[in-house]
PDB file of N, CA and C in Angstrom:
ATOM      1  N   UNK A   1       3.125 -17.687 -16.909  1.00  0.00           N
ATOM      2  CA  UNK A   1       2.539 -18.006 -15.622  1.00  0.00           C
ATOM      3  C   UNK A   1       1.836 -16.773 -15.063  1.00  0.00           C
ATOM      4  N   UNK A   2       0.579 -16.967 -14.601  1.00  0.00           N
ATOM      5  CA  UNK A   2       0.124 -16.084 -13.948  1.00  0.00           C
ATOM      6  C   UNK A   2       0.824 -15.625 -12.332  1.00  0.00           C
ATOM      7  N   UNK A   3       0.302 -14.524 -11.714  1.00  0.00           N
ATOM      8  CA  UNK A   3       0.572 -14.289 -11.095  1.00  0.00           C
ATOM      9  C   UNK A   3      -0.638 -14.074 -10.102  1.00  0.00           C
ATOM     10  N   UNK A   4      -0.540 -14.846  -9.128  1.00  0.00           N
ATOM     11  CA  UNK A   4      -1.708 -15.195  -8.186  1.00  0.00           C
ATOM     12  C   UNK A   4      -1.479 -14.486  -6.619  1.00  0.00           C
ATOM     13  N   UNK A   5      -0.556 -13.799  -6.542  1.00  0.00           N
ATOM     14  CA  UNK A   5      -0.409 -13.143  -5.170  1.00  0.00           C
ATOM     15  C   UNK A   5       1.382 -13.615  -4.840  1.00  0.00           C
ATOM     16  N   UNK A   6       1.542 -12.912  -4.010  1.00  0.00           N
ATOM     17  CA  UNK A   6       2.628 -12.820  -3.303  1.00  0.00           C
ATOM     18  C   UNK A   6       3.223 -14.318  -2.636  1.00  0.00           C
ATOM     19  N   UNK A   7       4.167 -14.637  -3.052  1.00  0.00           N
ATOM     20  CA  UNK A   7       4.620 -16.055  -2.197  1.00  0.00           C
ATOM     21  C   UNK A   7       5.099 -16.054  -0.717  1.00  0.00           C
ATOM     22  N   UNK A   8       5.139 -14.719   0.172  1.00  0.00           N
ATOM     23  CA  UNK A   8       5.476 -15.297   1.067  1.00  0.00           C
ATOM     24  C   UNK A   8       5.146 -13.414   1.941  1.00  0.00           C
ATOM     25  N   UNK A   9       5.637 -13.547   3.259  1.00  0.00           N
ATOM     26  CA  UNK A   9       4.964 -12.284   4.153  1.00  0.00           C
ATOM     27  C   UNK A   9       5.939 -11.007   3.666  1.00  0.00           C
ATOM     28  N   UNK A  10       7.036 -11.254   3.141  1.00  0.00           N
ATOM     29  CA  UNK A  10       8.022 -10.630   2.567  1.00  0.00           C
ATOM     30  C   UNK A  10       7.569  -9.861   1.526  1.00  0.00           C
ATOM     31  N   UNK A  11       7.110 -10.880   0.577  1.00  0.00           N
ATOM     32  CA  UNK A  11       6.949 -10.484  -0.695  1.00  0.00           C
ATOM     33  C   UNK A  11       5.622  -9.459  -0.817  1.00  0.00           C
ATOM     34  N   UNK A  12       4.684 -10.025   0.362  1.00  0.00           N
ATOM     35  CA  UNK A  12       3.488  -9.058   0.479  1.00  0.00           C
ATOM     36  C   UNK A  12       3.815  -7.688   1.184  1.00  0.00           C
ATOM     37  N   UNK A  13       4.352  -7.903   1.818  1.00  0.00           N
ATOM     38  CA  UNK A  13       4.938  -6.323   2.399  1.00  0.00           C
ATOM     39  C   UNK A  13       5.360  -5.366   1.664  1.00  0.00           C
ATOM     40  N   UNK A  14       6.491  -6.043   0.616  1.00  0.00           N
ATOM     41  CA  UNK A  14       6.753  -4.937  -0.737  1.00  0.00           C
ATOM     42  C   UNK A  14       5.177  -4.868  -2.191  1.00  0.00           C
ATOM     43  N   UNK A  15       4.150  -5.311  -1.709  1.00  0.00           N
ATOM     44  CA  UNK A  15       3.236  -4.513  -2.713  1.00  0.00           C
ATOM     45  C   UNK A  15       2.031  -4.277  -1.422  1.00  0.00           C
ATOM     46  N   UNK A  16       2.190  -3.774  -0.745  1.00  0.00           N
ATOM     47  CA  UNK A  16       1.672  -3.017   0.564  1.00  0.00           C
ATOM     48  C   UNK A  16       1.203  -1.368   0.222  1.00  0.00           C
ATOM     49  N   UNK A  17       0.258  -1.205  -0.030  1.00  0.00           N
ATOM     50  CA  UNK A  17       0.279   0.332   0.155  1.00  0.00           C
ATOM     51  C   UNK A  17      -0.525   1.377   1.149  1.00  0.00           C
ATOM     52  N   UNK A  18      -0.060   2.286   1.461  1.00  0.00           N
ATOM     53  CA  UNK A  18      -0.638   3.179   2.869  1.00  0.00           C
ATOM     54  C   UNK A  18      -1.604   3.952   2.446  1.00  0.00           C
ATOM     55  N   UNK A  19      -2.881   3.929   2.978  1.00  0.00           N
ATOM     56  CA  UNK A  19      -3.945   4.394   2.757  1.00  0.00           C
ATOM     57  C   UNK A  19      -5.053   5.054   4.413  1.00  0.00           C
ATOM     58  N   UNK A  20      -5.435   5.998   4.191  1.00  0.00           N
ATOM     59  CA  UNK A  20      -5.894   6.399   5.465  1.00  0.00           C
ATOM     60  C   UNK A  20      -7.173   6.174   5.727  1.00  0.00           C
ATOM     61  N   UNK A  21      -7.506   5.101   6.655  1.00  0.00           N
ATOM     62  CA  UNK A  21      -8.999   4.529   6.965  1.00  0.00           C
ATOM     63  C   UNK A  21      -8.969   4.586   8.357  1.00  0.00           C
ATOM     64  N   UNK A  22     -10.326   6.151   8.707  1.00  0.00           N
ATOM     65  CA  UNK A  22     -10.613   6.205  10.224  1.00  0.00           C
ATOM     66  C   UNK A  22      -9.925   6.927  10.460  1.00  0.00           C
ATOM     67  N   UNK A  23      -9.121   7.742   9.780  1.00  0.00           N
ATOM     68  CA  UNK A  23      -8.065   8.425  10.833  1.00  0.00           C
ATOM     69  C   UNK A  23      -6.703   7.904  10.680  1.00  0.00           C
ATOM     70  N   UNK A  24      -6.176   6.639  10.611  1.00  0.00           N
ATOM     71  CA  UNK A  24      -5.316   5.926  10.722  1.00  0.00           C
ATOM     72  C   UNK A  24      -4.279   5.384   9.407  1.00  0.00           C
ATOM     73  N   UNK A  25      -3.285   5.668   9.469  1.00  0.00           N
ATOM     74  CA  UNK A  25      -2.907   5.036   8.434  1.00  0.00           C
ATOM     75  C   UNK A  25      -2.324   3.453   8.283  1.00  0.00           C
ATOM     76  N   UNK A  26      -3.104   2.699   7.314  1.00  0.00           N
ATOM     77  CA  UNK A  26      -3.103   1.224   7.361  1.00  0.00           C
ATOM     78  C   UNK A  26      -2.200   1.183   5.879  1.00  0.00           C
ATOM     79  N   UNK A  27      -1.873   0.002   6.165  1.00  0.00           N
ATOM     80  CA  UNK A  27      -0.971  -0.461   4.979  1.00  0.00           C
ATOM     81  C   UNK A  27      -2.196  -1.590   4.334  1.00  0.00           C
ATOM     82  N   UNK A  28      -2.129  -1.656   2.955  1.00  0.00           N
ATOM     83  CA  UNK A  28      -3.220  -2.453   2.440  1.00  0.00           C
ATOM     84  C   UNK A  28      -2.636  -3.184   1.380  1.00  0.00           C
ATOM     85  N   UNK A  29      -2.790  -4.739   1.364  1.00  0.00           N
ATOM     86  CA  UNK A  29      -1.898  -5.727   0.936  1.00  0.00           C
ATOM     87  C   UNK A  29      -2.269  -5.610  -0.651  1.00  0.00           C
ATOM     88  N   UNK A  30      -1.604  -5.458  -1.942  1.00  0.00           N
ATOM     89  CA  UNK A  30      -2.045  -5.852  -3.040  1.00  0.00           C
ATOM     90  C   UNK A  30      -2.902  -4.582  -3.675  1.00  0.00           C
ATOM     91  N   UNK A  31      -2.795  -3.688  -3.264  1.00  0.00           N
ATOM     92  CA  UNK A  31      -4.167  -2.317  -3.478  1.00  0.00           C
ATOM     93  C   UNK A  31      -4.172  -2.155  -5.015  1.00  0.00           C
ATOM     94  N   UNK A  32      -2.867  -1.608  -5.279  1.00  0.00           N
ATOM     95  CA  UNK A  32      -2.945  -2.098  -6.820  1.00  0.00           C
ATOM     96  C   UNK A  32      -3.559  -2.890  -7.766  1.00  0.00           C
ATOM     97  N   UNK A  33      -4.045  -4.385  -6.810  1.00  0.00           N
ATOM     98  CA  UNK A  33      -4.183  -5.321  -7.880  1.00  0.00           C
ATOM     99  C   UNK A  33      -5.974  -4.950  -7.405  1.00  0.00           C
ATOM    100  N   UNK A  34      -6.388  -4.656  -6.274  1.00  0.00           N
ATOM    101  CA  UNK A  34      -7.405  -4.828  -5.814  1.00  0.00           C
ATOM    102  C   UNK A  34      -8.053  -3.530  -6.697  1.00  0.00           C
ATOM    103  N   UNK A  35      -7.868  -2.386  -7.176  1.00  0.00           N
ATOM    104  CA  UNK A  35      -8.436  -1.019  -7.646  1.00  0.00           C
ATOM    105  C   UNK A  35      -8.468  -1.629  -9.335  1.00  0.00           C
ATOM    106  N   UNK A  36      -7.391  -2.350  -9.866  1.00  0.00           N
ATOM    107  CA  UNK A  36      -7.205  -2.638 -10.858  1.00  0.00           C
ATOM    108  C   UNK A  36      -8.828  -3.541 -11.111  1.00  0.00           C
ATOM    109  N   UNK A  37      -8.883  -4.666 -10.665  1.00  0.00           N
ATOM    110  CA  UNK A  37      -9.677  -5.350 -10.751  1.00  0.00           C
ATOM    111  C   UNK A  37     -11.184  -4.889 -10.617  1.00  0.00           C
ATOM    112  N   UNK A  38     -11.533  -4.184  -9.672  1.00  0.00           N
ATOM    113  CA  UNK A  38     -12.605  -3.379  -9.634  1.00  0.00           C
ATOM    114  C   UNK A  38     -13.102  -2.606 -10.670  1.00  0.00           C
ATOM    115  N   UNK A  39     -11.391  -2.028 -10.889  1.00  0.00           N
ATOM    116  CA  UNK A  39     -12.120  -0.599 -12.326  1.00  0.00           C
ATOM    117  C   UNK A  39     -12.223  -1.520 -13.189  1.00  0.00           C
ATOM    118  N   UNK A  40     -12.144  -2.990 -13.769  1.00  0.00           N
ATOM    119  CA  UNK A  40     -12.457  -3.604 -15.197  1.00  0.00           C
ATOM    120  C   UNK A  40     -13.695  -4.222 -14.852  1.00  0.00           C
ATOM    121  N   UNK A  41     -14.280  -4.361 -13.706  1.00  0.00           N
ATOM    122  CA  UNK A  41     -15.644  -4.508 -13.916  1.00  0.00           C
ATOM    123  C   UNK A  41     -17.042  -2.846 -14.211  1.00  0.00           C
ATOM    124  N   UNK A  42     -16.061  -2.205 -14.217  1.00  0.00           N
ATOM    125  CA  UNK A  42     -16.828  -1.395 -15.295  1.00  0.00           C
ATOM    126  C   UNK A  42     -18.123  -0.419 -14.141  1.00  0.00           C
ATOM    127  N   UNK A  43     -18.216  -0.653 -12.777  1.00  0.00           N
ATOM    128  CA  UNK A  43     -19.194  -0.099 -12.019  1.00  0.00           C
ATOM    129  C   UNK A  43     -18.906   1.095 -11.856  1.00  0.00           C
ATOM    130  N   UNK A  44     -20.019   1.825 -11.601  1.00  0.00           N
ATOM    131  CA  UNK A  44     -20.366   3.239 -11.897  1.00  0.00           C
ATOM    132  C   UNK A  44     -21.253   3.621 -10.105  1.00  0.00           C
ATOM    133  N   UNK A  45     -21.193   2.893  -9.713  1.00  0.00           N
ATOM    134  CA  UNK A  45     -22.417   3.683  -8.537  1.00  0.00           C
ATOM    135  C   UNK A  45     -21.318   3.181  -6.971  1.00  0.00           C
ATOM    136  N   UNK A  46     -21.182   4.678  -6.629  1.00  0.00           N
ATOM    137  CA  UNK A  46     -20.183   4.563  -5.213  1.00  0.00           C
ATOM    138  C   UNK A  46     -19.891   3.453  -4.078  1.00  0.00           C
ATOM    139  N   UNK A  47     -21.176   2.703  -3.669  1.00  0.00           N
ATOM    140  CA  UNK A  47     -21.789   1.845  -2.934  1.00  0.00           C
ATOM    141  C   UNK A  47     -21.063   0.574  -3.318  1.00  0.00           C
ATOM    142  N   UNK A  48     -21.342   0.284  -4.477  1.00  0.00           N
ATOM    143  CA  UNK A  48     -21.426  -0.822  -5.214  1.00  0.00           C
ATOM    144  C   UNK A  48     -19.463  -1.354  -5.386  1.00  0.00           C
ATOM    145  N   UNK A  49     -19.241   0.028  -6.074  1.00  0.00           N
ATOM    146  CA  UNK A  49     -17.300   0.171  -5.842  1.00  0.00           C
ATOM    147  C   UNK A  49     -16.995   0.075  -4.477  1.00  0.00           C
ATOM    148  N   UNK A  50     -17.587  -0.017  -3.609  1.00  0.00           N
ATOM    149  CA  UNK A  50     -16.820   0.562  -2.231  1.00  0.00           C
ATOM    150  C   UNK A  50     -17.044  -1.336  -1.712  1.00  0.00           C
ATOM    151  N   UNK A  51     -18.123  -1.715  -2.046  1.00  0.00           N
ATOM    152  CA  UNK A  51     -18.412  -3.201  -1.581  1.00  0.00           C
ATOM    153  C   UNK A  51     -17.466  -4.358  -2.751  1.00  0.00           C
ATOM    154  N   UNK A  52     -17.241  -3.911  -3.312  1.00  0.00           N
ATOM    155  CA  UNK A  52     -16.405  -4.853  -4.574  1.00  0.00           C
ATOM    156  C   UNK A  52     -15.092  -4.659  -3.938  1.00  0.00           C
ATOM    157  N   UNK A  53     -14.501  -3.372  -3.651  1.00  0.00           N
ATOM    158  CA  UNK A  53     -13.688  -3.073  -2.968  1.00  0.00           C
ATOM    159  C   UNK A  53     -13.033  -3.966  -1.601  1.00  0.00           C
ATOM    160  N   UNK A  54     -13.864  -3.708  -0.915  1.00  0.00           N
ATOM    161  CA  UNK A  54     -13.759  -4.682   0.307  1.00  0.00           C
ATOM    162  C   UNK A  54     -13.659  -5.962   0.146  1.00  0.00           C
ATOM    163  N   UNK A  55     -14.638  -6.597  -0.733  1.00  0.00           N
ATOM    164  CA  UNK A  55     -14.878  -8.107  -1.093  1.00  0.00           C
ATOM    165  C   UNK A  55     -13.257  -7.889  -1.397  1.00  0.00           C
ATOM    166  N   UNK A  56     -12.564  -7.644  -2.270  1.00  0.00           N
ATOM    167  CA  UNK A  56     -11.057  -8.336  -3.182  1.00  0.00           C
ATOM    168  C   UNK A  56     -10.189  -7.779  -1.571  1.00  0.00           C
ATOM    169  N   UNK A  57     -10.153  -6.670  -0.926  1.00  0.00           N
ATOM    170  CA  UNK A  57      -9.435  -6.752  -0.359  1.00  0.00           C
ATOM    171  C   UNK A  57      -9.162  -7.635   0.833  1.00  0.00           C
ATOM    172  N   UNK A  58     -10.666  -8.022   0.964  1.00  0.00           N
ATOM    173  CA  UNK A  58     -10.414  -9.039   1.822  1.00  0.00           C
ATOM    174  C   UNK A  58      -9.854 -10.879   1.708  1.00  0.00           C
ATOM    175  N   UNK A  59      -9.748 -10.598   0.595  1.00  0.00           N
ATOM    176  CA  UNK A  59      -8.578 -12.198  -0.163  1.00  0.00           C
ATOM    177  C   UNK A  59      -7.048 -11.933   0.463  1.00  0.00           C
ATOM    178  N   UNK A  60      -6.596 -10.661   0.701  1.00  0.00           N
ATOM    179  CA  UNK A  60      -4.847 -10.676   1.158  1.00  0.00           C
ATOM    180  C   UNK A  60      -4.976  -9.712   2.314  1.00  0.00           C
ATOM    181  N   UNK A  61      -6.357  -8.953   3.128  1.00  0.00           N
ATOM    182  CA  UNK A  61      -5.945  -8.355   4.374  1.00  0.00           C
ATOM    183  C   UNK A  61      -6.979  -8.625   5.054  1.00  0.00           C
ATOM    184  N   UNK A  62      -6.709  -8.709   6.595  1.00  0.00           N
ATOM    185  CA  UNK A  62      -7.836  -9.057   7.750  1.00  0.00           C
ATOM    186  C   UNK A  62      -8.354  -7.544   7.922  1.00  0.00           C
ATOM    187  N   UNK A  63      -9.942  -8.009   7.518  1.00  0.00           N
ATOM    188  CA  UNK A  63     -10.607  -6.410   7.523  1.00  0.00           C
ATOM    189  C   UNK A  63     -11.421  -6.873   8.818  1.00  0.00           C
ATOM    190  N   UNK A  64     -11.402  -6.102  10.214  1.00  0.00           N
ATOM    191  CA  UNK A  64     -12.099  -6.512  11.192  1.00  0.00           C
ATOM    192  C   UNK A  64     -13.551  -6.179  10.777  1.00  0.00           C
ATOM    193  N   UNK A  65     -14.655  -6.310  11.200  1.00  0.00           N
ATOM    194  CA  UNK A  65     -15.813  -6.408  10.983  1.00  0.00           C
ATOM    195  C   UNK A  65     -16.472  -4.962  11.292  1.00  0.00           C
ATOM    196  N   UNK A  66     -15.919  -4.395  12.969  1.00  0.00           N
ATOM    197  CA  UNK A  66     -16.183  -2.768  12.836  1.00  0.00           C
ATOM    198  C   UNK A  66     -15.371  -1.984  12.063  1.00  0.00           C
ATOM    199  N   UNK A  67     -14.741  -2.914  11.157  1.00  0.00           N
ATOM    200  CA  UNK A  67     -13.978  -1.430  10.520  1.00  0.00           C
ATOM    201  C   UNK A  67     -14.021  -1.267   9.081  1.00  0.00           C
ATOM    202  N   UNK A  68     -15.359  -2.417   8.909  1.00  0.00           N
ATOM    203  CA  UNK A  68     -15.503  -2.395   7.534  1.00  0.00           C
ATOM    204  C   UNK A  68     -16.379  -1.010   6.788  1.00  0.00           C
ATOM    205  N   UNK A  69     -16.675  -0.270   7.400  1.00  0.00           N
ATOM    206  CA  UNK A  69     -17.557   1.197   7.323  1.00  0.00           C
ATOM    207  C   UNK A  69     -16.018   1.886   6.412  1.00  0.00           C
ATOM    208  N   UNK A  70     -15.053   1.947   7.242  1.00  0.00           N
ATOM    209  CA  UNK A  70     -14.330   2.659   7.242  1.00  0.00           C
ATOM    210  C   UNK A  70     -13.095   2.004   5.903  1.00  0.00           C
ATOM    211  N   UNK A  71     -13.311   1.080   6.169  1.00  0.00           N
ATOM    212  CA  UNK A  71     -12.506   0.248   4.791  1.00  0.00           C
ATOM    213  C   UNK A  71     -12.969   0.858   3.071  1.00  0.00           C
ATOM    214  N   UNK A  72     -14.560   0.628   3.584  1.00  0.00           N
ATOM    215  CA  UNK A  72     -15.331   1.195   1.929  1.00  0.00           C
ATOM    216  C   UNK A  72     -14.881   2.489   1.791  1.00  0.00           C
ATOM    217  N   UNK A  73     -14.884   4.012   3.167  1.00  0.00           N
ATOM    218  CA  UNK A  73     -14.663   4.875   2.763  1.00  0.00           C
ATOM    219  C   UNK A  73     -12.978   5.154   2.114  1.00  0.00           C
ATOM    220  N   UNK A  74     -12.145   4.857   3.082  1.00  0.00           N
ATOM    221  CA  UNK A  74     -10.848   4.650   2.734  1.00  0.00           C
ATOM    222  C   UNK A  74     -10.488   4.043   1.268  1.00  0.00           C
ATOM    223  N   UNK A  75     -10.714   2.648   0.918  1.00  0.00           N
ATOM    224  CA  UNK A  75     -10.681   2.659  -0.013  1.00  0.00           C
ATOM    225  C   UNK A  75     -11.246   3.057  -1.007  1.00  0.00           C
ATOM    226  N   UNK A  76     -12.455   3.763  -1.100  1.00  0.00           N
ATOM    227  CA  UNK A  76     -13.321   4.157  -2.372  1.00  0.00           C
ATOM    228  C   UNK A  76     -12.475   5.583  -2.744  1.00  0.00           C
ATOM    229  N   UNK A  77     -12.131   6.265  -1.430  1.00  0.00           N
ATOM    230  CA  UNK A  77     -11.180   7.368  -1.546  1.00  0.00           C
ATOM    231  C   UNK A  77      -9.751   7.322  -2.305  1.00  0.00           C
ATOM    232  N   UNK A  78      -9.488   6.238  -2.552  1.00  0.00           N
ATOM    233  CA  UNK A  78      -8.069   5.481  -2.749  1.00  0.00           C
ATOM    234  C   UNK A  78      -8.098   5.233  -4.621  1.00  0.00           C
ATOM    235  N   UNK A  79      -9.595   4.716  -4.640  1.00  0.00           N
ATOM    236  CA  UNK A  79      -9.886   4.184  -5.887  1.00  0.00           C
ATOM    237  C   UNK A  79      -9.735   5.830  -7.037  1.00  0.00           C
ATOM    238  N   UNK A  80     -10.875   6.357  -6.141  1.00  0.00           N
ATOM    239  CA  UNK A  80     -10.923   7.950  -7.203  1.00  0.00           C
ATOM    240  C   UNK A  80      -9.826   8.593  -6.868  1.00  0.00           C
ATOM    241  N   UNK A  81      -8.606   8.508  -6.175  1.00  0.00           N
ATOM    242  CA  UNK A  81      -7.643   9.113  -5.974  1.00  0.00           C
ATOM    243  C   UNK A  81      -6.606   8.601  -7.589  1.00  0.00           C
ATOM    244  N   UNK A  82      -6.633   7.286  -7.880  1.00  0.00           N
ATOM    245  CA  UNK A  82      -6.000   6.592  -8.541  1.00  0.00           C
ATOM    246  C   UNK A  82      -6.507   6.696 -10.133  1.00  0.00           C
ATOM    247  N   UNK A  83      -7.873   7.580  -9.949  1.00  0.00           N
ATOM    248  CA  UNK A  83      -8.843   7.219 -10.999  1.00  0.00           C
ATOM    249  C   UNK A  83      -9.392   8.424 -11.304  1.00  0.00           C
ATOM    250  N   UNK A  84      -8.799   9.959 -11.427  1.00  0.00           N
ATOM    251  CA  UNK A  84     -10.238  10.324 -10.901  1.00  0.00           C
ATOM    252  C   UNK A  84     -10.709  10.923 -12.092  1.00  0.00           C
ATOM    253  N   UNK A  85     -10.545  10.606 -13.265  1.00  0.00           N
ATOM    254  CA  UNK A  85     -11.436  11.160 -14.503  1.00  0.00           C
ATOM    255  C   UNK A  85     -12.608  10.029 -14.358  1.00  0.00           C
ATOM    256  N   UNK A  86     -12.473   9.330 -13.244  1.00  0.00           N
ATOM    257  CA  UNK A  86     -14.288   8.295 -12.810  1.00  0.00           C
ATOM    258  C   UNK A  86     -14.914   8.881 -11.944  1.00  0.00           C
ATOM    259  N   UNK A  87     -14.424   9.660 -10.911  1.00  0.00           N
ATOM    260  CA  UNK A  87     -14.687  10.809 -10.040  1.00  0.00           C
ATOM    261  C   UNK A  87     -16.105  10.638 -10.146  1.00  0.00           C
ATOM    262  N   UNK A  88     -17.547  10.872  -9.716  1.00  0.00           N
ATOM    263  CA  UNK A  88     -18.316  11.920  -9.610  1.00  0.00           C
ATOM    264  C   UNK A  88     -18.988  13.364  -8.183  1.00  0.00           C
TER     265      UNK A  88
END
C-alpha cells in the first residue's frame, strides 16, 4: 500500500518539520516528502525549485498568499540545506 499522507492531525504533526520563513519559525507538514519529490524531478534552476516547492507544499499546509515570497525562500533554503552537493 502506498502511502498517501498522514491519516489524521496527529499523525501530521509527527512528520512536521521547523523551518525558518521571514524570520519566523514555521512547522511545515510532510517537508520530507515535499524536498524528496522535487529533487526526482531532476530541476536545476533556483526559481523553478522554489515554485515546485510551494506547489507540493501546498497539498498538506495553508501557505497564505503574502507569504508565499517567503515560503520559496525558506524552503529553497531547506531544500539545499538537505541537498547541498545541488547547491549552486
Amino acid at each position: 500500500m502506498e502511502d498517501d499522507g498522514p491519516c489524521c492531525p496527529a499523525a501530521a504533526t509527527r512528520r512536521s518539520s521547523k523551518i525558518w520563513l521571514g524570520g519566523n519559525l514555521v512547522g511545515v507538514v510532510e517537508m520530507d516528502r515535499i524536498v524528496g519529490e522535487v529533487r526526482q524531478m531532476g530541476i536545476e534552476e533556483d526559481e523553478t525549485i522554489a515554485d515546485a516547492l510551494v506547489e507540493r507544499a501546498r497539498v498538506y499546509n495553508y501557505i497564505p498568499p503574502q507569504a508565499v515570497d517567503d515560503y520559496k525562500e525558506g524552503l529553497l533554503n531547506e531544500y539545499r540545506k538537505r541537498h547541498p552537493s545541488e547547491a549552486k
